[in-house]
Protein backbone atom coordinates (compact mmCIF):
# COMPACT_ATOMS: atom_id res chain seq x y z
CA UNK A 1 2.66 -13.44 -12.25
CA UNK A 2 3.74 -13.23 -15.75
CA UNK A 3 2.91 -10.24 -18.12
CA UNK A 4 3.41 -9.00 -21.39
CA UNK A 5 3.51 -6.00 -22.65
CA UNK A 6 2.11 -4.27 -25.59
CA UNK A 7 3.22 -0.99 -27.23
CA UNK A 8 0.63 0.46 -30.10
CA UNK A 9 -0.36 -2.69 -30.92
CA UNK A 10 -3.73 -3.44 -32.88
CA UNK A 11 -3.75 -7.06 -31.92
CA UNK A 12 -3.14 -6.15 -27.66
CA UNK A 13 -5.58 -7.47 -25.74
CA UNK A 14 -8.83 -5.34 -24.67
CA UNK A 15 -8.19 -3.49 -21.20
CA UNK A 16 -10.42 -3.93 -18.51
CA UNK A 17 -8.29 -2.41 -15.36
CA UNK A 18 -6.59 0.82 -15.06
CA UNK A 19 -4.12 1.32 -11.58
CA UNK A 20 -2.04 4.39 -10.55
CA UNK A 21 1.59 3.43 -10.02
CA UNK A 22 4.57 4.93 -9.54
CA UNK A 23 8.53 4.52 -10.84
CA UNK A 24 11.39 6.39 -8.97
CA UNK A 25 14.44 7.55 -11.12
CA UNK A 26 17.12 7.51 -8.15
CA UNK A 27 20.61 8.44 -8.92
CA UNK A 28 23.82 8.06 -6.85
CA UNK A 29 26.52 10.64 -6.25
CA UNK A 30 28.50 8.82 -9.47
CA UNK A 31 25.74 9.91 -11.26
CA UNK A 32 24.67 6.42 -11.85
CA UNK A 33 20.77 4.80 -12.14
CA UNK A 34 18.82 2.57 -9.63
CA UNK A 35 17.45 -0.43 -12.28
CA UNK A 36 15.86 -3.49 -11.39
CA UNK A 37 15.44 -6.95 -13.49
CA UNK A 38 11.57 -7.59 -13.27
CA UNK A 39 10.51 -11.22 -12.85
CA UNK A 40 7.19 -10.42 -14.43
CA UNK A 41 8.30 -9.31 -17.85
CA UNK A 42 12.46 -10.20 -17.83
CA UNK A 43 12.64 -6.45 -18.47
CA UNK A 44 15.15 -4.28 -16.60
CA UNK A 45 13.49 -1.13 -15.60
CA UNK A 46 13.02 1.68 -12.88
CA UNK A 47 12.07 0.30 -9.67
CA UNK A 48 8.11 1.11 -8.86
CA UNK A 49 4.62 -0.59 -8.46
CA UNK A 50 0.99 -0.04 -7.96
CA UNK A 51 -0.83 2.90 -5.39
CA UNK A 52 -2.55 1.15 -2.23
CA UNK A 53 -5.70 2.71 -0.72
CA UNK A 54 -5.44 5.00 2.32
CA UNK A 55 -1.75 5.93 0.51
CA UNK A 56 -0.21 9.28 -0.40
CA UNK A 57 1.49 8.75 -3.97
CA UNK A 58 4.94 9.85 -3.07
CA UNK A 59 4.21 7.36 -0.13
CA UNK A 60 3.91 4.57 -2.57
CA UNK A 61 7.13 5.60 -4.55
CA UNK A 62 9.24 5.07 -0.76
CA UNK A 63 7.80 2.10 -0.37
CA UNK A 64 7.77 0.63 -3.78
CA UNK A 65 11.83 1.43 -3.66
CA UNK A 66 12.31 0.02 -0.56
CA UNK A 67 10.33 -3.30 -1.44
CA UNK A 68 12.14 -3.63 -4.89
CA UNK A 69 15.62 -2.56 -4.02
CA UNK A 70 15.97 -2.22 -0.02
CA UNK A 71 17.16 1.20 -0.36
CA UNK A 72 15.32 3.84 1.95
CA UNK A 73 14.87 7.28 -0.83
CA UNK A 74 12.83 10.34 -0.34
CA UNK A 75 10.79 11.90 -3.20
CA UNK A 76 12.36 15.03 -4.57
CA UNK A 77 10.15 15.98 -7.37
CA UNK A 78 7.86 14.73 -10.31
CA UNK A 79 9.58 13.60 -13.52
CA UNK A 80 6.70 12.89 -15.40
CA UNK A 81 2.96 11.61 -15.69
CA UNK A 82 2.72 8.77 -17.90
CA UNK A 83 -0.73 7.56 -19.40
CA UNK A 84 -0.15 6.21 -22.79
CA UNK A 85 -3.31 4.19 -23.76
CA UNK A 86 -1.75 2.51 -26.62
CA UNK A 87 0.73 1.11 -23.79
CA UNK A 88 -1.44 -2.51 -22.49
CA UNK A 89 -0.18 -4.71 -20.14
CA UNK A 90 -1.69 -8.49 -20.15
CA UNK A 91 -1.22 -10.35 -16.81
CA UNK A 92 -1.51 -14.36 -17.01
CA UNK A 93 -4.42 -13.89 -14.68
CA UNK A 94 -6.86 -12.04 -16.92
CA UNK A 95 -6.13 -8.32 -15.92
CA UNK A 96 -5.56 -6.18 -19.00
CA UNK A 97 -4.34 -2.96 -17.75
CA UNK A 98 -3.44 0.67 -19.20
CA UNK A 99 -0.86 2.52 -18.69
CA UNK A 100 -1.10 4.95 -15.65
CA UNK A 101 1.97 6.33 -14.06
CA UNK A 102 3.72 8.96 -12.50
CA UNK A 103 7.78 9.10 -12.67
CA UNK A 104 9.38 10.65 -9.68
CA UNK A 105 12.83 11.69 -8.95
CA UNK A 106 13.92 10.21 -6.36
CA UNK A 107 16.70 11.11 -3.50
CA UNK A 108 18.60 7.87 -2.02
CA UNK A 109 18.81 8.14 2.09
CA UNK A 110 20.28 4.97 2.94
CA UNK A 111 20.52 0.98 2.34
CA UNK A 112 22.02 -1.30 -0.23
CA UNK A 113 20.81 -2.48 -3.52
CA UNK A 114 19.43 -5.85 -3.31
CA UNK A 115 17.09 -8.17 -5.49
CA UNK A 116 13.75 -9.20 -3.43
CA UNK A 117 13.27 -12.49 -4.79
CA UNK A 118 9.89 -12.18 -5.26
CA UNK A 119 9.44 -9.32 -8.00
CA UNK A 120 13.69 -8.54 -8.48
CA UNK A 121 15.66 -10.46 -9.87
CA UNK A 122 18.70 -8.19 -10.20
CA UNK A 123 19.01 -4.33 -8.61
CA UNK A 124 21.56 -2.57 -9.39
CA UNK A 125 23.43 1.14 -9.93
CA UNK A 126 23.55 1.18 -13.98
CA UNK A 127 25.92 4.05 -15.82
CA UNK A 128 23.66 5.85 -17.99
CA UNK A 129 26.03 4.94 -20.75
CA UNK A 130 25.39 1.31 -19.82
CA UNK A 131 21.68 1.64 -20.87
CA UNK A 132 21.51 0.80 -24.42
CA UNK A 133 22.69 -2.71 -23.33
CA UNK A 134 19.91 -3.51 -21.16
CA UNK A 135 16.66 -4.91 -22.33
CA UNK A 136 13.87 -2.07 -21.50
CA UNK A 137 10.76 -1.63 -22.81
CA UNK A 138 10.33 2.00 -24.95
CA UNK A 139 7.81 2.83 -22.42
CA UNK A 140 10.43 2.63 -19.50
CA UNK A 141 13.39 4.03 -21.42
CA UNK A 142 11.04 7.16 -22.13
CA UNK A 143 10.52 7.73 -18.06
CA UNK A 144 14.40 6.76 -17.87
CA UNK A 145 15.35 9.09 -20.90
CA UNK A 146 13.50 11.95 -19.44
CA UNK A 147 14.53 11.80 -15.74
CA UNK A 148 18.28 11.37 -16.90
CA UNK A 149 17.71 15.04 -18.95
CA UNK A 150 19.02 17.77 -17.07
CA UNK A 151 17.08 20.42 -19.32
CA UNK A 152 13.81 19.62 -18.70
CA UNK A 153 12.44 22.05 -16.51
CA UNK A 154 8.72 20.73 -16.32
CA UNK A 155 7.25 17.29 -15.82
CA UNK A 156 6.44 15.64 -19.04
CA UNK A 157 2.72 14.98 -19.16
CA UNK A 158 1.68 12.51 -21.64
């Protein structure tokens, strides 16, 4: 399913679905970042998706990881709650959805990067100096920016 996304824009489509998700900022002992390449938006980005009833969130962040990247992870703490209403993403089937996520840090356990097929094209371990090559929306780079700063000692709530 295709989607587009919309930053602060006055012409963005009215929303008419809001759905927890999650991302996971996972690091490895090099210090370097677990990204995907989305098929949905041709964005690269941390790995992550939508909260399914009868789920604990941090459940949903393990699961998400392991879907997107096959790498198992445990959740190690909260980088961030993310709720931006001018951020509006329009899927090609209708759904106009805001912004509702929470950013968690992210511990890797096991397992090799590796695309899914389905919603991954690429995953990969990205040197943070690599990131201002990669095409990521402001919204992600924000989650990515924050998680990668070691002097933050609360989650950002916004």
């Amino acid at each position: 399913m295709a989607r587009i996304d919309y930053l602060d824009d006055p012409n963005a489509p009215a929303v008419n679905s809001v759905v927890p998700s999650v991302t996971v900022a996972v690091r490895d002992d090099r210090g370097r970042l677990l990204l995907i390449h989305k098929v949905d938006n041709d964005l690269w980005a941390l790995p992550g998706g939508g909260h399914d009833p009868g789920e604990r969130i941090t459940d949903t962040a393990v699961r998400e990881v392991k879907e997107e990247t096959g790498l198992d992870i445990e959740v190690t703490g909260l980088v961030g709650t993310y709720t931006n209403p001018g951020h509006v993403m329009a899927y090609d089937d209708g759904e106009v959805r805001q912004q509702f996520s929470l950013c968690f840090h992210g511990r890797w356990v096991g397992g090799q990067p590796r695309e899914d097929g389905t919603e991954t094209k690429a995953a990969r371990w990205v040197d943070p100096a690599e990131l201002d090559h990669l095409n990521i929306h402001p919204s992600m780079r924000l989650r990515i920016d924050h998680a990668l700063d070691t002097s933050r000692t609360q989650p950002y709530l916004g």
